[in-house]
PDB file of N, CA and C in Angstrom:
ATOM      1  N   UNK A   1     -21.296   0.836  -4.943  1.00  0.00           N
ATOM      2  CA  UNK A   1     -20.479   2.037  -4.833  1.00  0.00           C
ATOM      3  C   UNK A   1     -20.557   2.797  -6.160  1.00  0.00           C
ATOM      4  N   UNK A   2     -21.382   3.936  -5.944  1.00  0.00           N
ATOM      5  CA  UNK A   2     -21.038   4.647  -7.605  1.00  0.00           C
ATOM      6  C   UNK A   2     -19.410   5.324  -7.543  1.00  0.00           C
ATOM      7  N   UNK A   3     -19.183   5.469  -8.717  1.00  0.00           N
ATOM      8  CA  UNK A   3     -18.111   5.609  -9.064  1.00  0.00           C
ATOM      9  C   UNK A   3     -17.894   6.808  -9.937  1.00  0.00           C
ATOM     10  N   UNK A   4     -17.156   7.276 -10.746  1.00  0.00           N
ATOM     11  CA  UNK A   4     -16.843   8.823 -11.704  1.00  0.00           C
ATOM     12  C   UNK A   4     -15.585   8.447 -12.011  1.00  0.00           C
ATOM     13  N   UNK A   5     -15.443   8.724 -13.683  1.00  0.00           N
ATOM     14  CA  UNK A   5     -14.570   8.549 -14.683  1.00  0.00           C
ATOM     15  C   UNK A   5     -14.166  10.186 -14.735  1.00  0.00           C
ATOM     16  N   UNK A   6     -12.741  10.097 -14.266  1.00  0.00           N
ATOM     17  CA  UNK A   6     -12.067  11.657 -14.214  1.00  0.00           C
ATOM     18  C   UNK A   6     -10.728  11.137 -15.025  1.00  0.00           C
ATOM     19  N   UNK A   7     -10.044  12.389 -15.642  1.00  0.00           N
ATOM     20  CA  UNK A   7      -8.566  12.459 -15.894  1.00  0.00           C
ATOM     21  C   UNK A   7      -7.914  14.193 -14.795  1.00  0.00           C
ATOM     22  N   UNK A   8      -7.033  13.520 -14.368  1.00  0.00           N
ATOM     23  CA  UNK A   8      -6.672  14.498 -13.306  1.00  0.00           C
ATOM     24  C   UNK A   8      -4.858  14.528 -14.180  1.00  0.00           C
ATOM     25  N   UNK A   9      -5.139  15.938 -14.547  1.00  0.00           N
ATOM     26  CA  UNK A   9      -4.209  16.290 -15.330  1.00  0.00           C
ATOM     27  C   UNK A   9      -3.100  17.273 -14.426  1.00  0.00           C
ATOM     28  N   UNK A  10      -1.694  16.621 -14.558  1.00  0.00           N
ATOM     29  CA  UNK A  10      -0.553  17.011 -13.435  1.00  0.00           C
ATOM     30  C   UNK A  10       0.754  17.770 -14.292  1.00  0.00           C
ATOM     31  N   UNK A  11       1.021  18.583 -13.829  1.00  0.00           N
ATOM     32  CA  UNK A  11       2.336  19.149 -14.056  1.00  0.00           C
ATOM     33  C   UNK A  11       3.077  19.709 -12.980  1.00  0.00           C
ATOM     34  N   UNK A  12       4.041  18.810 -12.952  1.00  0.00           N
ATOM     35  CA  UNK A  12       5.341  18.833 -12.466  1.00  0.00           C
ATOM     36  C   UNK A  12       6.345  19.761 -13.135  1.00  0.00           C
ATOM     37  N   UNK A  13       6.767  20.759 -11.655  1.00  0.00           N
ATOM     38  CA  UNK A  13       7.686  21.499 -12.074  1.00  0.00           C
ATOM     39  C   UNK A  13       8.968  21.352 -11.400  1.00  0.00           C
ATOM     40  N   UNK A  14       9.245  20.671  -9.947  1.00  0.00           N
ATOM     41  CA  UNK A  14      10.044  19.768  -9.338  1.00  0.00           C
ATOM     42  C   UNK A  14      10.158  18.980  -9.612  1.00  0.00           C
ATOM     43  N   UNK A  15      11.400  18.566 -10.237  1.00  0.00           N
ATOM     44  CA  UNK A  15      11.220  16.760 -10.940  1.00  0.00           C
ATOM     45  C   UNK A  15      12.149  15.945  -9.380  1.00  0.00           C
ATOM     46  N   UNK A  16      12.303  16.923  -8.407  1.00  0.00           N
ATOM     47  CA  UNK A  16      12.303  16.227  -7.010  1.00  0.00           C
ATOM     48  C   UNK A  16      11.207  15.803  -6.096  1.00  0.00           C
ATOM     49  N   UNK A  17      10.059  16.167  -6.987  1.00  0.00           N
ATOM     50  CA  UNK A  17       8.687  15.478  -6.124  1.00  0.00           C
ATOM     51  C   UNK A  17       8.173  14.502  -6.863  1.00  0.00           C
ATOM     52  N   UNK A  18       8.836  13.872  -7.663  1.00  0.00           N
ATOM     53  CA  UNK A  18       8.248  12.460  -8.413  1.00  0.00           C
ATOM     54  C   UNK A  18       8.124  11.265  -7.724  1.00  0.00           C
ATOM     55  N   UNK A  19       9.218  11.545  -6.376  1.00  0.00           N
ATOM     56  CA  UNK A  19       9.118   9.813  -5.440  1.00  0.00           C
ATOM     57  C   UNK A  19       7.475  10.061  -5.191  1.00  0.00           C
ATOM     58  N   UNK A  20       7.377  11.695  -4.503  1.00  0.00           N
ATOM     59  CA  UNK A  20       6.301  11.379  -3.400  1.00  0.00           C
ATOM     60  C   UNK A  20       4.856  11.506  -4.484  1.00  0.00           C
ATOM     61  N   UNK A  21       4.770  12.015  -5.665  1.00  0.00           N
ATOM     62  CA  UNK A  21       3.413  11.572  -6.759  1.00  0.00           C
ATOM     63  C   UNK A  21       3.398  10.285  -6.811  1.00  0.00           C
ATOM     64  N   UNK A  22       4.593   9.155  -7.036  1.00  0.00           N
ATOM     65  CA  UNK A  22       4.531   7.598  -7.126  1.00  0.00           C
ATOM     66  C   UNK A  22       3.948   7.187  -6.089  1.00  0.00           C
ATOM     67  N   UNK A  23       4.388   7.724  -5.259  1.00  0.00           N
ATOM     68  CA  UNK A  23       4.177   7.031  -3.829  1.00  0.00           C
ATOM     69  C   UNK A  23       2.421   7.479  -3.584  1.00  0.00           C
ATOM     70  N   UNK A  24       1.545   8.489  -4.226  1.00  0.00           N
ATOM     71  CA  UNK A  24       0.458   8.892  -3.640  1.00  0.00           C
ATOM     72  C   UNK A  24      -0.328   7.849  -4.548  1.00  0.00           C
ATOM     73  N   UNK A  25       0.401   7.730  -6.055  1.00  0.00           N
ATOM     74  CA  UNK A  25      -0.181   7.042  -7.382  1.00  0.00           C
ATOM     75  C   UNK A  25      -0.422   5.331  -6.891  1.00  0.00           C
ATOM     76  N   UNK A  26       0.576   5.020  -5.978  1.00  0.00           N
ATOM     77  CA  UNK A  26       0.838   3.509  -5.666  1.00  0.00           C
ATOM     78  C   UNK A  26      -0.468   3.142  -4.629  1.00  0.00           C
ATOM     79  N   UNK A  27      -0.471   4.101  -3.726  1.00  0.00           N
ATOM     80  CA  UNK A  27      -2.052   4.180  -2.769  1.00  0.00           C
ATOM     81  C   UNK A  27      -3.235   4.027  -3.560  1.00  0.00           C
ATOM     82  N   UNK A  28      -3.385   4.694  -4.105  1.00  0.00           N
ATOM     83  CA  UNK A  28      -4.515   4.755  -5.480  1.00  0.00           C
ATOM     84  C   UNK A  28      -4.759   4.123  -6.505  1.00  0.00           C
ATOM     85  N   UNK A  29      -4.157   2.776  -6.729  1.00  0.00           N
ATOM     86  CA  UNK A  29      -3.602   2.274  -7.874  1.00  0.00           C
ATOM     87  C   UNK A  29      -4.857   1.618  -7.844  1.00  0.00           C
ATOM     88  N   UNK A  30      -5.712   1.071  -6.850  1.00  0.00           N
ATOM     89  CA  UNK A  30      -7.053   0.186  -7.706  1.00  0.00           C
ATOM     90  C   UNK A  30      -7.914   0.835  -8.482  1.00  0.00           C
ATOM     91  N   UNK A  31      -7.866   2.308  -8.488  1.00  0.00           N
ATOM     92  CA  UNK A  31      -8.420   3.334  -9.216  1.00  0.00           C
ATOM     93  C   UNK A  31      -7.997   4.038 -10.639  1.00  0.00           C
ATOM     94  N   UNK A  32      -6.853   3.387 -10.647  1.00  0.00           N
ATOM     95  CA  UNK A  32      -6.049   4.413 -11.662  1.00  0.00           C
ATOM     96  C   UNK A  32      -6.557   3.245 -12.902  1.00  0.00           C
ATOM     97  N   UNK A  33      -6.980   3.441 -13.906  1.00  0.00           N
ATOM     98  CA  UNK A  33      -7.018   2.924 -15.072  1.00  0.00           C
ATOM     99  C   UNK A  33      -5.863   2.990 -15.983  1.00  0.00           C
ATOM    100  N   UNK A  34      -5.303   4.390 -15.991  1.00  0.00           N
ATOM    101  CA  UNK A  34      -3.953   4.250 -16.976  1.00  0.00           C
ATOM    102  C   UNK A  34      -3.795   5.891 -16.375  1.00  0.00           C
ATOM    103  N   UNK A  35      -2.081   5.940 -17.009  1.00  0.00           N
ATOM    104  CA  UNK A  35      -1.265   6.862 -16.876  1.00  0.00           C
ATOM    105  C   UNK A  35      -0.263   6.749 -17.612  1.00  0.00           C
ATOM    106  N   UNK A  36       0.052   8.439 -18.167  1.00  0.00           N
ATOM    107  CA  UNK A  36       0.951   8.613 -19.356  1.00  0.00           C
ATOM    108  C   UNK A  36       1.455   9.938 -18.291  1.00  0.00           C
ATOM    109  N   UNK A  37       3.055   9.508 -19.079  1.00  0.00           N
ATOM    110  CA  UNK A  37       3.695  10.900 -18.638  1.00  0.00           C
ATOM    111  C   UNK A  37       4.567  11.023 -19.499  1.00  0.00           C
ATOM    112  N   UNK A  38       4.861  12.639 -19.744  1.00  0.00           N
ATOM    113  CA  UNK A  38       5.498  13.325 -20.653  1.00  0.00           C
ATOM    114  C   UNK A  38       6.813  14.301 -20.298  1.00  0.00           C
ATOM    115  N   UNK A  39       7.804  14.228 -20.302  1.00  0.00           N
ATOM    116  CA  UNK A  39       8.866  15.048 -20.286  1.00  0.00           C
ATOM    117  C   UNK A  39       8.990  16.128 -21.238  1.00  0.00           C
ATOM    118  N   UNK A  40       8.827  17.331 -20.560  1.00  0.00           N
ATOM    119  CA  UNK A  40       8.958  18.593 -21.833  1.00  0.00           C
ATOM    120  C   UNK A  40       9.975  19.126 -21.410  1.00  0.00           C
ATOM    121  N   UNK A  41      11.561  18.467 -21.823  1.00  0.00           N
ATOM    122  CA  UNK A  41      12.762  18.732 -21.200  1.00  0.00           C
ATOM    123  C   UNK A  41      12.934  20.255 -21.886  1.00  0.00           C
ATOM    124  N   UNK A  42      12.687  20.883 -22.783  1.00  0.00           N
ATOM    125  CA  UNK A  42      12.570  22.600 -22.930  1.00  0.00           C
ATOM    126  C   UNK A  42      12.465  23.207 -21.958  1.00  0.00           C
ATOM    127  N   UNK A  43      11.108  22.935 -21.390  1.00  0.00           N
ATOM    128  CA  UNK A  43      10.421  23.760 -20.242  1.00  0.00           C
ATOM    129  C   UNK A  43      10.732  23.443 -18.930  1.00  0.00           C
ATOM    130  N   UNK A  44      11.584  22.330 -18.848  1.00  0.00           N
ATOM    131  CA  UNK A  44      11.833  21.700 -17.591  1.00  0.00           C
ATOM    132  C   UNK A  44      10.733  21.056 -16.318  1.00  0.00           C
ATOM    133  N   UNK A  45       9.878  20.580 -17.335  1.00  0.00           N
ATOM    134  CA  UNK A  45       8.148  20.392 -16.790  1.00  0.00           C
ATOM    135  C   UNK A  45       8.146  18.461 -17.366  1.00  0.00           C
ATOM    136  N   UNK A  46       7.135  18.107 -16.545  1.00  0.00           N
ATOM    137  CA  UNK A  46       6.855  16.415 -16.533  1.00  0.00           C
ATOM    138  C   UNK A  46       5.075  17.016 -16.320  1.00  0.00           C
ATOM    139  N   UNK A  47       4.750  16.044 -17.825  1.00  0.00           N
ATOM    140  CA  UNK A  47       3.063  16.471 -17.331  1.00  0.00           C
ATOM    141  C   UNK A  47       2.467  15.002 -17.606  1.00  0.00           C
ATOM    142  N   UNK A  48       2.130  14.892 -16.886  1.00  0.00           N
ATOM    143  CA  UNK A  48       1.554  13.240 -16.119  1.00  0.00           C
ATOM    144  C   UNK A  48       0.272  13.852 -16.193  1.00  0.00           C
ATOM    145  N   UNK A  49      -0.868  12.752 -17.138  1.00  0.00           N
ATOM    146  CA  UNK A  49      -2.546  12.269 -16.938  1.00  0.00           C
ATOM    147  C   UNK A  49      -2.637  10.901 -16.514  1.00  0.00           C
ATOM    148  N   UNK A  50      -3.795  10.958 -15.750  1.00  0.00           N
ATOM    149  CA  UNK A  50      -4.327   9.677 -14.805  1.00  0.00           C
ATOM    150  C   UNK A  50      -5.638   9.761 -15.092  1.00  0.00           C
ATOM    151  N   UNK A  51      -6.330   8.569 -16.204  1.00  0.00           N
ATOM    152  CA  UNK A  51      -7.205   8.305 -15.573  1.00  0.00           C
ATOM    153  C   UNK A  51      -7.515   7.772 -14.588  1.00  0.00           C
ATOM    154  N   UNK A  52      -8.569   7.971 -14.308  1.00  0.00           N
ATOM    155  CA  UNK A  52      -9.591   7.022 -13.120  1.00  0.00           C
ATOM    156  C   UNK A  52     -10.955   7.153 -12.953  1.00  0.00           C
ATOM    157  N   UNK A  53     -11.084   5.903 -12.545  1.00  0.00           N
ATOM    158  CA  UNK A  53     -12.492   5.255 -11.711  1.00  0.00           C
ATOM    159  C   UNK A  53     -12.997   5.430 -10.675  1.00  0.00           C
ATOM    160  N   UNK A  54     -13.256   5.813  -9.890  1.00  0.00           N
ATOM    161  CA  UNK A  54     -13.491   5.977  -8.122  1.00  0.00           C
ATOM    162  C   UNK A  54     -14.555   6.518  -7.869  1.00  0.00           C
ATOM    163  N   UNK A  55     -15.451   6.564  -6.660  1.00  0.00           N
ATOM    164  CA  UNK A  55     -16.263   7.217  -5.629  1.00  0.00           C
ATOM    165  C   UNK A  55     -15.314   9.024  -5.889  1.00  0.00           C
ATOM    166  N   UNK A  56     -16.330  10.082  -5.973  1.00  0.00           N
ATOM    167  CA  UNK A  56     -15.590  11.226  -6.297  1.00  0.00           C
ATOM    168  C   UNK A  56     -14.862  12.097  -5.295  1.00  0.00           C
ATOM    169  N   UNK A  57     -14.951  11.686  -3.944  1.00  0.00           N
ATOM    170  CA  UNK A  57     -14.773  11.640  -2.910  1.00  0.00           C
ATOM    171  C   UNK A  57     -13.064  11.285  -3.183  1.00  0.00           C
ATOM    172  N   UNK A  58     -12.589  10.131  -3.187  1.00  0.00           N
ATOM    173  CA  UNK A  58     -11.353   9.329  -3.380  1.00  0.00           C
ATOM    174  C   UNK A  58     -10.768  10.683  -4.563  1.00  0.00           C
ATOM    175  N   UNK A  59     -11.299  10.921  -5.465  1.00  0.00           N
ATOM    176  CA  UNK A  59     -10.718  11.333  -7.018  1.00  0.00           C
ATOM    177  C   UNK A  59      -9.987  12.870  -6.443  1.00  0.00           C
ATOM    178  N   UNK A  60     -11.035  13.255  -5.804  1.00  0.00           N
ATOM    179  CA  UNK A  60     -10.650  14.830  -5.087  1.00  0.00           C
ATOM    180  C   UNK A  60      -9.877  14.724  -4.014  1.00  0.00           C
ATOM    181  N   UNK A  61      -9.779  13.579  -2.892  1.00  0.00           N
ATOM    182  CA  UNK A  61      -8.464  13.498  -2.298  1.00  0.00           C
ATOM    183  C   UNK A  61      -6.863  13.150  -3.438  1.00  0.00           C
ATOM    184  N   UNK A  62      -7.405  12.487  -3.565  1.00  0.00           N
ATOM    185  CA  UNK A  62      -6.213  12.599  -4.477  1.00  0.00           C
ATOM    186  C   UNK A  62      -5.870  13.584  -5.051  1.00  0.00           C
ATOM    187  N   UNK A  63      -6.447  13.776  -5.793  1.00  0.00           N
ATOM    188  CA  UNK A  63      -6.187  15.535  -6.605  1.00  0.00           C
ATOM    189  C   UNK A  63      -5.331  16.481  -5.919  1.00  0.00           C
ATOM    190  N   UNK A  64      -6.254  16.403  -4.608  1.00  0.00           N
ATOM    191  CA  UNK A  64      -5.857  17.524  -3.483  1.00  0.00           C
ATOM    192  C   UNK A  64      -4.613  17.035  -2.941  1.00  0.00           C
ATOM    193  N   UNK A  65      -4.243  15.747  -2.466  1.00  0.00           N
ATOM    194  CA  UNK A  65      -2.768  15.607  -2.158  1.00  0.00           C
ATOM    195  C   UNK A  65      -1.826  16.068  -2.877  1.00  0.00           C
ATOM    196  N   UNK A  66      -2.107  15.365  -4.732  1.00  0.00           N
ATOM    197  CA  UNK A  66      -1.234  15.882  -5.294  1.00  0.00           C
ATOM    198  C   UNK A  66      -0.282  17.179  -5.559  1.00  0.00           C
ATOM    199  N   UNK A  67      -1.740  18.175  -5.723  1.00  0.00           N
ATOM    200  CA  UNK A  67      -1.516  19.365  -5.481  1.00  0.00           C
ATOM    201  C   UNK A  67      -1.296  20.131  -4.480  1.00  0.00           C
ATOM    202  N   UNK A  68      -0.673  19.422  -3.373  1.00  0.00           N
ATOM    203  CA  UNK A  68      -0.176  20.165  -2.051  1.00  0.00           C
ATOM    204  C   UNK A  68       1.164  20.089  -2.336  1.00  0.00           C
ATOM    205  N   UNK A  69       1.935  18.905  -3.226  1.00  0.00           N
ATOM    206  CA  UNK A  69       3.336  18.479  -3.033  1.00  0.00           C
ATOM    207  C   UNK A  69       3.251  19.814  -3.508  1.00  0.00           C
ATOM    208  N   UNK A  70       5.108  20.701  -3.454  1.00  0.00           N
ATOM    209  CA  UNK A  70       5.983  21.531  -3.522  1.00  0.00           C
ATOM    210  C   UNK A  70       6.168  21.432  -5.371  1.00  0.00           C
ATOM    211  N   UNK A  71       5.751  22.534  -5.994  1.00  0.00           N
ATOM    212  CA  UNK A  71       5.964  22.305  -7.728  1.00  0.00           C
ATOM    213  C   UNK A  71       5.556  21.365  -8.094  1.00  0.00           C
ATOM    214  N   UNK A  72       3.952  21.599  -7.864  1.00  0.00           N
ATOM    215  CA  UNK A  72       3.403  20.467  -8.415  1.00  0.00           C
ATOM    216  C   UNK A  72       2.108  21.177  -8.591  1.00  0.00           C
ATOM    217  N   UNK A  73       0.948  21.048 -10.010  1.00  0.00           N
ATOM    218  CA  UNK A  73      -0.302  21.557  -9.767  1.00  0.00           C
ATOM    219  C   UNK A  73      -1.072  20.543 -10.669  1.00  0.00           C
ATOM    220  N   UNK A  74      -2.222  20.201 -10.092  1.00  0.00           N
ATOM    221  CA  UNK A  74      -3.001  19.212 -10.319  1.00  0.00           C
ATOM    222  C   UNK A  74      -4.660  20.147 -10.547  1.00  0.00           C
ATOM    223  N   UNK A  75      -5.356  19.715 -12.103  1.00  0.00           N
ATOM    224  CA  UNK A  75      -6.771  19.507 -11.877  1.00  0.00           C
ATOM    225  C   UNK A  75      -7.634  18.329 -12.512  1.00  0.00           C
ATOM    226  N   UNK A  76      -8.923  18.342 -11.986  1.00  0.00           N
ATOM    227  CA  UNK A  76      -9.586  17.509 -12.963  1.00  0.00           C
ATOM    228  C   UNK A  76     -10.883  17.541 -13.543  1.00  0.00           C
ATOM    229  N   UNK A  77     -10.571  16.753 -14.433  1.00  0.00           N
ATOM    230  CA  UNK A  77     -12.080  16.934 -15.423  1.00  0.00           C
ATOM    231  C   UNK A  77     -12.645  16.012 -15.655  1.00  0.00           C
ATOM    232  N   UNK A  78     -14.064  16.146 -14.977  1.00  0.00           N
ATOM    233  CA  UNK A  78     -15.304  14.450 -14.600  1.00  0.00           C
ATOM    234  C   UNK A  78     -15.556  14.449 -16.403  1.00  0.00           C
ATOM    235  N   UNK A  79     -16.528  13.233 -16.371  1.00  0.00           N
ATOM    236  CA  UNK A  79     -16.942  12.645 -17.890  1.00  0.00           C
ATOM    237  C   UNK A  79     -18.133  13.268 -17.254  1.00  0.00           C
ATOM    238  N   UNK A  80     -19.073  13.399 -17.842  1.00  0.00           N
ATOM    239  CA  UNK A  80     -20.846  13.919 -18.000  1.00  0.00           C
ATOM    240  C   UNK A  80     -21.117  12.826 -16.680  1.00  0.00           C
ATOM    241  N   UNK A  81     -22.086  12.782 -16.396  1.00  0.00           N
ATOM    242  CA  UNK A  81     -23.101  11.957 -15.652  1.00  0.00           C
ATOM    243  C   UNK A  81     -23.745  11.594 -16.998  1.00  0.00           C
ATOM    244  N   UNK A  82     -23.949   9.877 -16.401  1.00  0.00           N
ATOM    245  CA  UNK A  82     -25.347   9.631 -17.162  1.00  0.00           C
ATOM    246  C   UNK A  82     -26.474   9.986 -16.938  1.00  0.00           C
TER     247      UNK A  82
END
């Protein structure tokens, strides 16, 4: 299975759609390498990075779920090809 090293970079502007990002993050979890999230209680914004590992297929569903939730926008950025 080839695979692609992405960080799919999230900001949250509903901090009432955090169950359903956990809940998409928990599906995905054999993929996720790490995740940091940040509270920018100023701006009233949560900006969550994920790496991951996956078939690029998997990386862009995900992406794309994320970014359907309600105040929520998601993109990402592949590593080079070897």
């Amino acid at each position: 299975m080839n695979t692609r090293t992405a960080v799919i970079a999230i900001i949250v502007k509903n901090s009432n759609s955090a169950e359903e990002i956990n809940a998409l993050l928990h599906v995905y979890a054999e993929y996720i390498i790490g995740r940091m999230g940040i509270p920018f209680r100023e701006k009233k914004l949560n900006l969550i990075s994920i790496a991951i590992d996956a078939p690029q297929d998997i990386i862009n569903t995900l992406a794309g779920k994320i970014g359907r939730i309600d105040g929520v926008e998601a993109k990402t950025v592949y590593a080079p090809l070897d």
